[in-house]
N, C-alpha and C. Protein backbone atom coordinates (compact mmCIF):
# COMPACT_ATOMS: atom_id res chain seq x y z
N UNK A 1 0.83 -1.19 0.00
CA UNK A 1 0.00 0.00 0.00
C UNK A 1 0.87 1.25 0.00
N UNK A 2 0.24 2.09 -0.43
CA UNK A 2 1.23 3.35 -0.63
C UNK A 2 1.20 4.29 0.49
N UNK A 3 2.36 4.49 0.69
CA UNK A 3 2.65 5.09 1.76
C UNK A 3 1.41 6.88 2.19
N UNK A 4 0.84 7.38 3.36
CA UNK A 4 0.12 8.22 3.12
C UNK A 4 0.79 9.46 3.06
N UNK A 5 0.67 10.43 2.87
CA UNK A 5 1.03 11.70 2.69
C UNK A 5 0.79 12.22 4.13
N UNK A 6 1.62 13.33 4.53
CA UNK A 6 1.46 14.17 5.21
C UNK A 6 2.36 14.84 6.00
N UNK A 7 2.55 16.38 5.16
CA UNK A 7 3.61 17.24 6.13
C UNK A 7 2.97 18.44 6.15
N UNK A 8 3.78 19.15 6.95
CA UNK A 8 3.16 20.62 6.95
C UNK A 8 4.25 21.53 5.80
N UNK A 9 3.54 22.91 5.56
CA UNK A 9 4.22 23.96 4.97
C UNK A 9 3.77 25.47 5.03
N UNK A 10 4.34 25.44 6.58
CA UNK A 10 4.14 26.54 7.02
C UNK A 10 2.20 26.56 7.96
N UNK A 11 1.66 27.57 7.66
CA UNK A 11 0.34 27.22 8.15
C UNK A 11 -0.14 26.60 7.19
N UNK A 12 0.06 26.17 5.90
CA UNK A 12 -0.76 24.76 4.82
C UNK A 12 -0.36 23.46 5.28
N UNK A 13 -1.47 22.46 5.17
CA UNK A 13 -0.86 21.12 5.31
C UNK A 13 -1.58 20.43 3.84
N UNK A 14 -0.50 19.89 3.81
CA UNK A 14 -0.74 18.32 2.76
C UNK A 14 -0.83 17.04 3.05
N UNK A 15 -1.81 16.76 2.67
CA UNK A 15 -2.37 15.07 3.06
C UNK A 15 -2.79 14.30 1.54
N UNK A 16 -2.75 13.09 2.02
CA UNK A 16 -3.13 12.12 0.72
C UNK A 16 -5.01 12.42 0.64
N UNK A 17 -5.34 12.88 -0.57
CA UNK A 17 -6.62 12.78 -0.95
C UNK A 17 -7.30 11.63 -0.51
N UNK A 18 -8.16 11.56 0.17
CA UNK A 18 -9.14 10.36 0.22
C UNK A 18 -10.27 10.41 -0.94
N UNK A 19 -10.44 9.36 -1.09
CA UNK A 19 -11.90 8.81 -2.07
C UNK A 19 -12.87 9.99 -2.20
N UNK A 20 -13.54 9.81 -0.82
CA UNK A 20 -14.42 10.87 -0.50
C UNK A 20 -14.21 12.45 -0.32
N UNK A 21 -13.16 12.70 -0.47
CA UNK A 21 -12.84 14.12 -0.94
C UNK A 21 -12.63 14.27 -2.26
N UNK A 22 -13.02 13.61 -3.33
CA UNK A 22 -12.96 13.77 -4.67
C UNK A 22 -13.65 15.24 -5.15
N UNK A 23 -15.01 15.15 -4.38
CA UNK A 23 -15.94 16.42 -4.53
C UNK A 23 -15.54 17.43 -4.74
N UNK A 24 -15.22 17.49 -3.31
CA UNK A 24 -14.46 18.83 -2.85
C UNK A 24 -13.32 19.44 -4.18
N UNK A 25 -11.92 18.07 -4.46
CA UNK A 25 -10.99 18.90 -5.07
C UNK A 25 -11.77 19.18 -6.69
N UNK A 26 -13.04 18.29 -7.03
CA UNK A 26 -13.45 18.87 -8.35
C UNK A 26 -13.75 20.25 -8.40
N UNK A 27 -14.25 20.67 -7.20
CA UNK A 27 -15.15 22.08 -6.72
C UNK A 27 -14.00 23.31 -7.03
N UNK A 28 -12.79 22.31 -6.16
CA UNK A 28 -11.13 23.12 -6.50
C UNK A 28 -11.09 23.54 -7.75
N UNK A 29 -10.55 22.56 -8.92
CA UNK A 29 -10.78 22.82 -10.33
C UNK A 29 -11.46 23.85 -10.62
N UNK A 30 -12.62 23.69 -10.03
CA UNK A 30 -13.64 24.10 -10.96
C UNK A 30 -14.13 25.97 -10.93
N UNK A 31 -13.31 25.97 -9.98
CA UNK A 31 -13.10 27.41 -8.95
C UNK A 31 -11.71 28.47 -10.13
N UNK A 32 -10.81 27.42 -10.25
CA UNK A 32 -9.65 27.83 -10.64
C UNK A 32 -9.42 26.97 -12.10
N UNK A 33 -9.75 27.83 -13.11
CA UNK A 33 -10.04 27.34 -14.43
C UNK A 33 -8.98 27.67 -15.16
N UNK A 34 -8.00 28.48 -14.93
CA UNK A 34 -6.86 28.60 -15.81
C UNK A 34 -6.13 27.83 -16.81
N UNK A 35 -5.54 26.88 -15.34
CA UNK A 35 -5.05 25.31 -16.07
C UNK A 35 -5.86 24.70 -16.77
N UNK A 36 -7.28 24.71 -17.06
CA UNK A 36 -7.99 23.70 -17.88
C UNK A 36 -8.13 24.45 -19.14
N UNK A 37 -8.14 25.50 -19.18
CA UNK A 37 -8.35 27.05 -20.04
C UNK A 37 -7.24 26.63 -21.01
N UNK A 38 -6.02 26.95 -20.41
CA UNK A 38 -4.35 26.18 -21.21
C UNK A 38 -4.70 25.14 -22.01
N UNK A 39 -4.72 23.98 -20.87
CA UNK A 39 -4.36 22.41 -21.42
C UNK A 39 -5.40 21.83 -22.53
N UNK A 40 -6.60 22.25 -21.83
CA UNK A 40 -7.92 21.83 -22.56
C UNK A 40 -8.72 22.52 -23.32
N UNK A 41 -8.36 24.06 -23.34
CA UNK A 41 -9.39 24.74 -24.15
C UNK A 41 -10.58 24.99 -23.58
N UNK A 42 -10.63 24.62 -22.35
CA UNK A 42 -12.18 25.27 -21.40
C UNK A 42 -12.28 24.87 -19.94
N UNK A 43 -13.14 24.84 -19.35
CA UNK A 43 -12.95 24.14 -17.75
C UNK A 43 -13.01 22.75 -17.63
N UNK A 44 -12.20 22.32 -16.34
CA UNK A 44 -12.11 21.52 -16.11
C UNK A 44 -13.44 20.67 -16.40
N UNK A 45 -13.25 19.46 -16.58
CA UNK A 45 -14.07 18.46 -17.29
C UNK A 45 -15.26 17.73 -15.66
N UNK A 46 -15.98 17.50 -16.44
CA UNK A 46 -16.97 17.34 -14.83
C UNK A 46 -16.03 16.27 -13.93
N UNK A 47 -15.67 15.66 -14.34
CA UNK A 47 -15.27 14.65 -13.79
C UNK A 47 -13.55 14.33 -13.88
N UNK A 48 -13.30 15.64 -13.68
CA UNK A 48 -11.68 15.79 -13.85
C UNK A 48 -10.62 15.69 -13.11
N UNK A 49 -11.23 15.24 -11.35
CA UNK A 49 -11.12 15.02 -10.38
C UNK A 49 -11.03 13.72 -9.93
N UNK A 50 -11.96 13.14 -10.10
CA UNK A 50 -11.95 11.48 -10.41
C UNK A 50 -10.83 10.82 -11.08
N UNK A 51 -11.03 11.17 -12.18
CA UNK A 51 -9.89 10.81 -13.53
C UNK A 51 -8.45 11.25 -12.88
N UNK A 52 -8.29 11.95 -12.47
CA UNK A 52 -6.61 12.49 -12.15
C UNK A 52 -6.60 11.61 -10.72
N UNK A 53 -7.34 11.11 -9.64
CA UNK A 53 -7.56 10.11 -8.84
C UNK A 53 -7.74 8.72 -9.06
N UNK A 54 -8.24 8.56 -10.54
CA UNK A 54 -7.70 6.97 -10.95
C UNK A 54 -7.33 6.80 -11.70
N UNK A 55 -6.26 7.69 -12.58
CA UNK A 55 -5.50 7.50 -13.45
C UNK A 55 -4.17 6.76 -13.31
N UNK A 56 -4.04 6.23 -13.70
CA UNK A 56 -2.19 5.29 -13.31
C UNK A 56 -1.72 5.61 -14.94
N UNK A 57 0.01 5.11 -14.85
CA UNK A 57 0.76 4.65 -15.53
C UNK A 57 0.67 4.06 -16.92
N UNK A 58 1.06 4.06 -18.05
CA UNK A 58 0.32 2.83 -19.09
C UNK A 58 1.56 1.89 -18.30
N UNK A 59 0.77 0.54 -19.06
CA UNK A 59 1.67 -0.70 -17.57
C UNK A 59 2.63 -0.93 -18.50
N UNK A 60 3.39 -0.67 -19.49
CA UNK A 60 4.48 -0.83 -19.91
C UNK A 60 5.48 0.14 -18.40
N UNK A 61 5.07 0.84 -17.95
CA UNK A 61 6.25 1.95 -17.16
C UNK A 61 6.09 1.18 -15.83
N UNK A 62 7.60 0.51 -15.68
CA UNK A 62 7.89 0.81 -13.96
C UNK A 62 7.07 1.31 -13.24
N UNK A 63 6.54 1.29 -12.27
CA UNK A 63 6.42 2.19 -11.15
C UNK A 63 6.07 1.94 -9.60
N UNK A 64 6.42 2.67 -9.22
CA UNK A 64 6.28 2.39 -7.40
C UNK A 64 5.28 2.39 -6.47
N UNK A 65 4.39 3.71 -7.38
CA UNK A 65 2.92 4.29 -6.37
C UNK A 65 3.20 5.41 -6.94
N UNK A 66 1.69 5.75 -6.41
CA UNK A 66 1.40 7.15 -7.03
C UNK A 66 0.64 7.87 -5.73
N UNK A 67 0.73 9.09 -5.49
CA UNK A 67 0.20 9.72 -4.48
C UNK A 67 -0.58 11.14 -5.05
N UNK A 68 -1.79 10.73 -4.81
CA UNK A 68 -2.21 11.94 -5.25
C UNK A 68 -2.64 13.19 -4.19
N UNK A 69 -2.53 14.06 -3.87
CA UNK A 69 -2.08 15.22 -2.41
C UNK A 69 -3.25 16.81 -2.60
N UNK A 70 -3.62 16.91 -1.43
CA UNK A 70 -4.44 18.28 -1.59
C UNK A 70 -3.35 18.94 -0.54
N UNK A 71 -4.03 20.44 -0.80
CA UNK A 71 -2.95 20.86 0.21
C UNK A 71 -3.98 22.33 0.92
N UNK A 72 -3.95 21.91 2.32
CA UNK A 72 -5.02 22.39 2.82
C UNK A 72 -4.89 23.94 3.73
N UNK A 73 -5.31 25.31 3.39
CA UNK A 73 -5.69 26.53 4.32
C UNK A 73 -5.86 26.31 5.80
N UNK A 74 -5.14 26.89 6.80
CA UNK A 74 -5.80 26.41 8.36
C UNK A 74 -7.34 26.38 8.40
N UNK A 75 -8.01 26.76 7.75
CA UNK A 75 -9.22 26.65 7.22
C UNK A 75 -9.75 25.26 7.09
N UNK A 76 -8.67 24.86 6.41
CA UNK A 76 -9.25 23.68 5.89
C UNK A 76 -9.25 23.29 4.39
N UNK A 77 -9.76 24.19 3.86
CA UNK A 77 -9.99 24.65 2.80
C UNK A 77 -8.89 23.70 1.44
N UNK A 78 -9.31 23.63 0.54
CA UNK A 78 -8.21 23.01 -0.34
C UNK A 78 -7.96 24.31 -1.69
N UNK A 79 -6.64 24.36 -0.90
CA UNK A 79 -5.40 25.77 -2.11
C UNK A 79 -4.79 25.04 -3.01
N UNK A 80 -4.57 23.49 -3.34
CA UNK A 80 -3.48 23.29 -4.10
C UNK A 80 -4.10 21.53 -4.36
N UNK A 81 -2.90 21.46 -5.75
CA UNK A 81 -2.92 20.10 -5.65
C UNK A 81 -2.05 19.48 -6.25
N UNK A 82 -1.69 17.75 -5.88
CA UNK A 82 -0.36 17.82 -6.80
C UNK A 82 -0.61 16.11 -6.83
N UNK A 83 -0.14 15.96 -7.77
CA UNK A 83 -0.53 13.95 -8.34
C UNK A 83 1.22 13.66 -8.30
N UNK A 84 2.02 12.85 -7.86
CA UNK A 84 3.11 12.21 -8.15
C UNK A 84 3.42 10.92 -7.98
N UNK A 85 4.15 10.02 -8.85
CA UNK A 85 4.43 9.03 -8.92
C UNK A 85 5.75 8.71 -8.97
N UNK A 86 5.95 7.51 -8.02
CA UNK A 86 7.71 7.22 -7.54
C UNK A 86 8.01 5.66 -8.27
N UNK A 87 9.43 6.34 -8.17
CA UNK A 87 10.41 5.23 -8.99
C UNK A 87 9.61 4.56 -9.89
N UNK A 88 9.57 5.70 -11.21
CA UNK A 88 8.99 5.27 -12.40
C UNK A 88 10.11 5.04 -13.25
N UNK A 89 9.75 4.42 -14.19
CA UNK A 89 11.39 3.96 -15.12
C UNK A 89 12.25 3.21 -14.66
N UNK A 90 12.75 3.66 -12.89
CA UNK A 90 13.83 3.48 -12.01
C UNK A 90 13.90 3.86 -10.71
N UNK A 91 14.90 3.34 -10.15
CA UNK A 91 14.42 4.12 -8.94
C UNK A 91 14.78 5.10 -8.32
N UNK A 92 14.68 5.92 -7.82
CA UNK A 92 14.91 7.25 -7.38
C UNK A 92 14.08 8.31 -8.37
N UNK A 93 13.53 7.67 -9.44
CA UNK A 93 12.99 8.76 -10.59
C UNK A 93 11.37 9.04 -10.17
N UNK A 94 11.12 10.33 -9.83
CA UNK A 94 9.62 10.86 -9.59
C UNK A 94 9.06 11.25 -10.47
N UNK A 95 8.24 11.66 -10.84
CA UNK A 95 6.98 12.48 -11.65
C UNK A 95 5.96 13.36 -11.04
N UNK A 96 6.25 14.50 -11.19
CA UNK A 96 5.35 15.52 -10.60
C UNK A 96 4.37 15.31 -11.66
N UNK A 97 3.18 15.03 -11.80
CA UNK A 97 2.29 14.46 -12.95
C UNK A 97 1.39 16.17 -12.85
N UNK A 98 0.93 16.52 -11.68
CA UNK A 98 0.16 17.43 -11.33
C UNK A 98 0.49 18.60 -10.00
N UNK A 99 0.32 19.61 -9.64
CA UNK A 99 0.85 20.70 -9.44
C UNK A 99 0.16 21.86 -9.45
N UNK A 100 -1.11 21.97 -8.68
CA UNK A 100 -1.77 23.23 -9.20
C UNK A 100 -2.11 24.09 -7.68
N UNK A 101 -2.25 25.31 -8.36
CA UNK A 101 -2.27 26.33 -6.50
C UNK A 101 -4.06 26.96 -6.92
N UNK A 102 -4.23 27.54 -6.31
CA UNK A 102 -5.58 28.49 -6.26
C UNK A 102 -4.94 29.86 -7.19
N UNK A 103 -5.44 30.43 -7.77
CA UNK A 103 -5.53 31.58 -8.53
C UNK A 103 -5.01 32.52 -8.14
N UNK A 104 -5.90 32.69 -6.69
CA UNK A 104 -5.64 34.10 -5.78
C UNK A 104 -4.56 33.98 -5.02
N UNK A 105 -3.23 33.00 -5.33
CA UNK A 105 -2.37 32.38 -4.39
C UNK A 105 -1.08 33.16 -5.48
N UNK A 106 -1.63 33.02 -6.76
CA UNK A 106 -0.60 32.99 -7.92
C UNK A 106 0.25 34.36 -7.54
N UNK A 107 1.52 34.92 -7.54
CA UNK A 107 1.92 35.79 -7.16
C UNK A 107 2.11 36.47 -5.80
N UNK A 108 2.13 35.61 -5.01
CA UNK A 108 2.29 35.55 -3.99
C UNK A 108 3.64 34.94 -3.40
N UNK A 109 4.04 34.28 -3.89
CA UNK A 109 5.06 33.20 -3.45
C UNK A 109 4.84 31.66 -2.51
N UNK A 110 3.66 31.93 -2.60
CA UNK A 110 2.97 30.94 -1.51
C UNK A 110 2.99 28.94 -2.72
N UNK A 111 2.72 29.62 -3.86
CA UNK A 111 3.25 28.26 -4.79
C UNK A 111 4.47 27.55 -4.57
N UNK A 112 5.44 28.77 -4.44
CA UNK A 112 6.86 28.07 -4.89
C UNK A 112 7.13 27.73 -3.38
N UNK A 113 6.83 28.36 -2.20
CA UNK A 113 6.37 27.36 -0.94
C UNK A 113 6.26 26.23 -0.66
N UNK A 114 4.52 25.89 -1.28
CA UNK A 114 4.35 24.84 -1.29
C UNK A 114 5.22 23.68 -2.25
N UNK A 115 5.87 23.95 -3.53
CA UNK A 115 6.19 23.26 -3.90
C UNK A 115 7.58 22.30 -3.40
N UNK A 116 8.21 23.44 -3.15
CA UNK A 116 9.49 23.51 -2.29
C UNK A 116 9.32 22.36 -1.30
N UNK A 117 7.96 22.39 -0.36
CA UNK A 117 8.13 21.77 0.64
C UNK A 117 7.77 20.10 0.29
N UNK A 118 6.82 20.32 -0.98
CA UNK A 118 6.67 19.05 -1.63
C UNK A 118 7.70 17.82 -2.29
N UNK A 119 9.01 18.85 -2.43
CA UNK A 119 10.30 18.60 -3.22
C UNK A 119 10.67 17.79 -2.14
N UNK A 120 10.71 18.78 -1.10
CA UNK A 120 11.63 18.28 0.08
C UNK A 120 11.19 16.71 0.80
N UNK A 121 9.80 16.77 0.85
CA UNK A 121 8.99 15.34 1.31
C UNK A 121 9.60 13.96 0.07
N UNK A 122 9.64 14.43 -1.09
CA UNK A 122 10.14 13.60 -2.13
C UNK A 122 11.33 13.13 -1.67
N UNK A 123 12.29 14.44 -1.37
CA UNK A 123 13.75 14.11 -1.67
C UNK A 123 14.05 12.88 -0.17
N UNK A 124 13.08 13.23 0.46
CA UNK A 124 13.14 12.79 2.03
C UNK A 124 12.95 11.11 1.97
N UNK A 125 11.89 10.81 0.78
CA UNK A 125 11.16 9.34 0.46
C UNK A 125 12.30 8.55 -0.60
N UNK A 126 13.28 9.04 -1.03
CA UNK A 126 14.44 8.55 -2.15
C UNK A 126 14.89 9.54 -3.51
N UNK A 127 13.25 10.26 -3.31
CA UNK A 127 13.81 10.89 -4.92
C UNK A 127 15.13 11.64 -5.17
N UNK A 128 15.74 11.04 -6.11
CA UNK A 128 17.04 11.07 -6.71
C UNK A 128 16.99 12.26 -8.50
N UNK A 129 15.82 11.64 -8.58
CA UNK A 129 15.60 12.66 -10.00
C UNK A 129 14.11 12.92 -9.87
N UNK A 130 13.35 14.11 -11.00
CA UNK A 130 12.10 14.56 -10.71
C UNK A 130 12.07 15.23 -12.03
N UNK A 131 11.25 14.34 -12.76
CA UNK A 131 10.61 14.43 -14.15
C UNK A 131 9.31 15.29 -14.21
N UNK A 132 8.94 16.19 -14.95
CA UNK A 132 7.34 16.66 -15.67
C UNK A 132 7.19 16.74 -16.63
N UNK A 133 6.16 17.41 -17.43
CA UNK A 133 6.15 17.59 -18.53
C UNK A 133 5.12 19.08 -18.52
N UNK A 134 5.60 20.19 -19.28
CA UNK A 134 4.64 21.67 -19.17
C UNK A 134 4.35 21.77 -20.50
N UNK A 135 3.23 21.53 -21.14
CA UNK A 135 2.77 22.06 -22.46
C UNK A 135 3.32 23.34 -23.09
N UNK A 136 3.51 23.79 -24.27
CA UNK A 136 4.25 24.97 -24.86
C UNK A 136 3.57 26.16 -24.60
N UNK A 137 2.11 25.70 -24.90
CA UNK A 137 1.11 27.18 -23.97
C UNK A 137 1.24 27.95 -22.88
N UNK A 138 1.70 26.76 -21.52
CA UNK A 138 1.83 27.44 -20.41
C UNK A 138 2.78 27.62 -20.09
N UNK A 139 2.95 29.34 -21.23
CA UNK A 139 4.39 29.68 -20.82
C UNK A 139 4.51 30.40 -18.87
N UNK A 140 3.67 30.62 -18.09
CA UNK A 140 3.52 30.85 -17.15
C UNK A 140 3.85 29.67 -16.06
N UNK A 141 3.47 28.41 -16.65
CA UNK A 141 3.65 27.40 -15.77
C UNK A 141 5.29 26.46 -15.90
N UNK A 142 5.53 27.13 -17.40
CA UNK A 142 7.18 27.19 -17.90
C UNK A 142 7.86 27.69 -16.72
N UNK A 143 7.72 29.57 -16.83
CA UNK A 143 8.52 29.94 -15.90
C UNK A 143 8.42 29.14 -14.73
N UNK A 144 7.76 29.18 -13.56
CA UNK A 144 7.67 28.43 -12.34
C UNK A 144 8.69 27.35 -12.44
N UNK A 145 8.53 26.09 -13.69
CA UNK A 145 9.56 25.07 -13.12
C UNK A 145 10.88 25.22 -13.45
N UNK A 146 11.24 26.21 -14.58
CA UNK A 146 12.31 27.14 -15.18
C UNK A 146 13.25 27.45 -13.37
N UNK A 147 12.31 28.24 -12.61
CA UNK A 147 12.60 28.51 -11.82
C UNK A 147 13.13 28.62 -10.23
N UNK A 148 12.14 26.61 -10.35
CA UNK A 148 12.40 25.75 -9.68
C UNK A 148 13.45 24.61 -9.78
N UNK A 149 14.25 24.70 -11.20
CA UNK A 149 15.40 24.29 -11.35
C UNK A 149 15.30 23.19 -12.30
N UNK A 150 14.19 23.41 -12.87
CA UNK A 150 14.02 21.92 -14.32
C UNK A 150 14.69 22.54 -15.38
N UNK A 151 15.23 22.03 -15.97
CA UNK A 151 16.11 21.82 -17.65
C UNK A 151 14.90 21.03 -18.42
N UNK A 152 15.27 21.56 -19.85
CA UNK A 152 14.50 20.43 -20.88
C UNK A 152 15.22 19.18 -20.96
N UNK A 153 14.71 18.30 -20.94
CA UNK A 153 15.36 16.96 -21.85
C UNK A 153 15.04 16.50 -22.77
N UNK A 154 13.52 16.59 -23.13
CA UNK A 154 13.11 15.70 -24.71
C UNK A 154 11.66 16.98 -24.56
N UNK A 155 11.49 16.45 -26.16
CA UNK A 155 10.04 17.43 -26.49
C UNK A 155 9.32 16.40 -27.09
N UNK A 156 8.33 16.28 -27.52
CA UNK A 156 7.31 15.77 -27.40
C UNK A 156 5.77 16.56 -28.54
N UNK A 157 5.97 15.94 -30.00
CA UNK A 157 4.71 16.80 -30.83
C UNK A 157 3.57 15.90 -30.35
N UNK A 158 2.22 16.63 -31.17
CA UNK A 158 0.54 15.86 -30.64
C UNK A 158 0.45 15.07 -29.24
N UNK A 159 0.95 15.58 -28.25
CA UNK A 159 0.69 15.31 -27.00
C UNK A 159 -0.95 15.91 -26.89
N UNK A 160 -1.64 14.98 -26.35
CA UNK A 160 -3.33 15.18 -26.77
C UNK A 160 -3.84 15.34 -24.88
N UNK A 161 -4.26 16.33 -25.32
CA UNK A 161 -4.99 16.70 -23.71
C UNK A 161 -6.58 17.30 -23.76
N UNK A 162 -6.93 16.59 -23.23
CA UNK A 162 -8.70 16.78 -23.85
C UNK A 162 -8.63 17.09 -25.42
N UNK A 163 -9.51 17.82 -26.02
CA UNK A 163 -9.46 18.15 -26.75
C UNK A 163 -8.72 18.72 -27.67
N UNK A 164 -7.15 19.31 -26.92
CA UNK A 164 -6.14 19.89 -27.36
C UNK A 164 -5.02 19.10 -28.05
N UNK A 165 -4.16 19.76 -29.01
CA UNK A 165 -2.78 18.75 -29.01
C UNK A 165 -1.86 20.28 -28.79
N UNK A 166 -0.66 19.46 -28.13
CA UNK A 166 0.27 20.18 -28.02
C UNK A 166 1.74 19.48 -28.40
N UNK A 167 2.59 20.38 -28.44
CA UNK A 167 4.27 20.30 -28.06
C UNK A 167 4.07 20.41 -26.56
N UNK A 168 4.67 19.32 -25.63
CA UNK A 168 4.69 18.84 -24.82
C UNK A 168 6.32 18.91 -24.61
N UNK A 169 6.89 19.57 -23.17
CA UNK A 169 8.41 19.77 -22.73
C UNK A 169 8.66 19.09 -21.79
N UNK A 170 9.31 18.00 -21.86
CA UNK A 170 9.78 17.15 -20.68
C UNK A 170 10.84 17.83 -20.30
N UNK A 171 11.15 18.32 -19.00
CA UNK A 171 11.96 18.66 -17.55
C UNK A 171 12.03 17.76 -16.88
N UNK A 172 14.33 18.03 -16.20
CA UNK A 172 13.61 17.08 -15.22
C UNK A 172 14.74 18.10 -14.24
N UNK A 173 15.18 17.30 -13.09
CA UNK A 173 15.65 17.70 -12.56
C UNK A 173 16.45 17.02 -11.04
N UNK A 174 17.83 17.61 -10.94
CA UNK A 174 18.31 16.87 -10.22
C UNK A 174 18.16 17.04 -8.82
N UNK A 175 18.14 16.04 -7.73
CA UNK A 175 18.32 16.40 -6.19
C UNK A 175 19.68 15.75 -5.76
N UNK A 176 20.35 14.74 -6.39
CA UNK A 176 21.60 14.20 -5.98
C UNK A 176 22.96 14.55 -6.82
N UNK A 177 22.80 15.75 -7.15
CA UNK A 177 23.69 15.97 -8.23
C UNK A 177 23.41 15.04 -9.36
N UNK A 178 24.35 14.69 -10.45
CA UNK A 178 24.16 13.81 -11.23
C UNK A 178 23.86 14.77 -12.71
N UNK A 179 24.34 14.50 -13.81
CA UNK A 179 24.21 14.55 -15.18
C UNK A 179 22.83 14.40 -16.17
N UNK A 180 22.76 14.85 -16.91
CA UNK A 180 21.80 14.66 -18.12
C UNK A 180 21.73 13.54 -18.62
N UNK A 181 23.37 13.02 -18.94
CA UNK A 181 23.61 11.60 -19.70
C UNK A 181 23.01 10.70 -18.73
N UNK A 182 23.49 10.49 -17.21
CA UNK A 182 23.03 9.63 -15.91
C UNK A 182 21.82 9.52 -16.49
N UNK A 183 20.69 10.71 -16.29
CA UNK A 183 19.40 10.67 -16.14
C UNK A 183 18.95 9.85 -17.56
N UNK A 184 19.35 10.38 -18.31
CA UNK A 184 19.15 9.70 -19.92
C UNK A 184 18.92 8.01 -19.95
N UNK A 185 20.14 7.92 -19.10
CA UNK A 185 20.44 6.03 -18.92
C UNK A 185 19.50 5.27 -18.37
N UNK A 186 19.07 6.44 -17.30
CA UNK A 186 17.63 5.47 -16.64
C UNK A 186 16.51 5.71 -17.22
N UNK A 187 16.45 6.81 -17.93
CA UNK A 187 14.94 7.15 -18.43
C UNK A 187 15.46 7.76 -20.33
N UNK A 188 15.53 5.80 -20.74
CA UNK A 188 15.83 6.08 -22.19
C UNK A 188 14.96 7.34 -23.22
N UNK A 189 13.90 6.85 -23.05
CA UNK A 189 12.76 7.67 -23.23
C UNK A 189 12.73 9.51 -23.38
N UNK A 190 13.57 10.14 -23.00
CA UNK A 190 14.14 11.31 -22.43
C UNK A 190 15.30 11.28 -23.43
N UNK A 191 16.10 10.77 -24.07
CA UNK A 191 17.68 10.90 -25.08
C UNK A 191 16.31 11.10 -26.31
N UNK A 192 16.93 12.10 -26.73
CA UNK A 192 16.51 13.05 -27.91
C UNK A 192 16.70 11.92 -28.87
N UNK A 193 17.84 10.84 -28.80
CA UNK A 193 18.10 10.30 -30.23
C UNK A 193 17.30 8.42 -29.66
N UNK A 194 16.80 8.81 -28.57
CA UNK A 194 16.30 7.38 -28.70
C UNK A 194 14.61 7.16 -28.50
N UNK A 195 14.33 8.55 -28.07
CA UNK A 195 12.98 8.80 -27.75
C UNK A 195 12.04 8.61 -28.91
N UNK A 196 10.43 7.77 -28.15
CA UNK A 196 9.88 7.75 -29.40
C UNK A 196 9.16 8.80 -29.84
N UNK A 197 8.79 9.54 -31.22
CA UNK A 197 8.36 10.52 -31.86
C UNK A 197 6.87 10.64 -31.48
């Protein structure tokens, strides 16, 4: 079973989503339409909450578990959210799959906060490397991981997201030191000359 979530960051806490809070983080979405605006061309999908809660892996990929995380206002309240999956490909390799703050949070610094502290819970569980992928649209959600210390490694044409296709930018990024080529070796997939089109 996969291990549960839960640290603090600052007065926010993060916990593993339960079942029965599905509601709630759709309500999240559905509040804060930006990201679906980008990826999809309109709001989040009714059931876009669910789907990012039982979505896995295609089973060709390694993987360890997946944790999907709200991240909660002393309130209570849910500001954020983030889907990741461990030792995919390999081990020590993460996937920030998902990553999203509240609107009214954006410019604040309160994102790169939370993310920070999310990094740190990773780096704490093994992660050794930390893969995403940011569509070419969100050049806004570019900067952020630009900023948070991701490099490109491979690109990616007709990456299909709802309704959309995009150029799709795989980032990754190191926590143990370590090379491009290293990362390449474990996650073939990522070498520009071996990746599939």
């Amino acid at each position: 079973m996969t291990e549960p979530v839960a640290f603090a960051c600052g007065t926010f806490q993060a916990r593993s989503l339960a079942r029965g809070e599905i509601p709630e983080m759709q309500r999240f979405y559905e509040a804060n339409p930006g990201y679906f605006q980008i990826v999809e061309g309109g709001p989040a999908a009714k059931d876009a909450a669910q789907a990012d809660f039982d979505q896995v892996p295609p089973p060709e990929w390694p993987c360890g578990g997946k944790h999907v995380i709200a991240f909660r206002d002393r309130e209570g309240r849910i500001v954020g959210a983030a889907g990741v999956l461990h030792d995919v490909f390999a081990p020590g390799v993460w996937i920030v799959g998902l990553f999203l703050t509240a609107e009214r949070l954006h410019g604040t610094g309160v994102p790169h906060a939370l993310y920070a502290h999310l990094e740190a819970w990773m780096r704490s569980r093994g992660a050794r490397w930390l893969r995403l992928g940011v569509v070419r649209d969100n050049v806004r959600g570019a900067r952020f991981w630009e900023k948070m210390g991701y490099v490109d490694v491979a690109r990616r044409e007709g990456y299909v997201l709802g309704p959309k296709s995009h150029t799709l930018r795989v980032m990754a990024k190191p926590l143990a030191g370590g090379t491009l080529e290293e990362y390449r070796a474990l996650v073939p997939r990522d070498n520009p000359e071996l990746a599939p089109t």
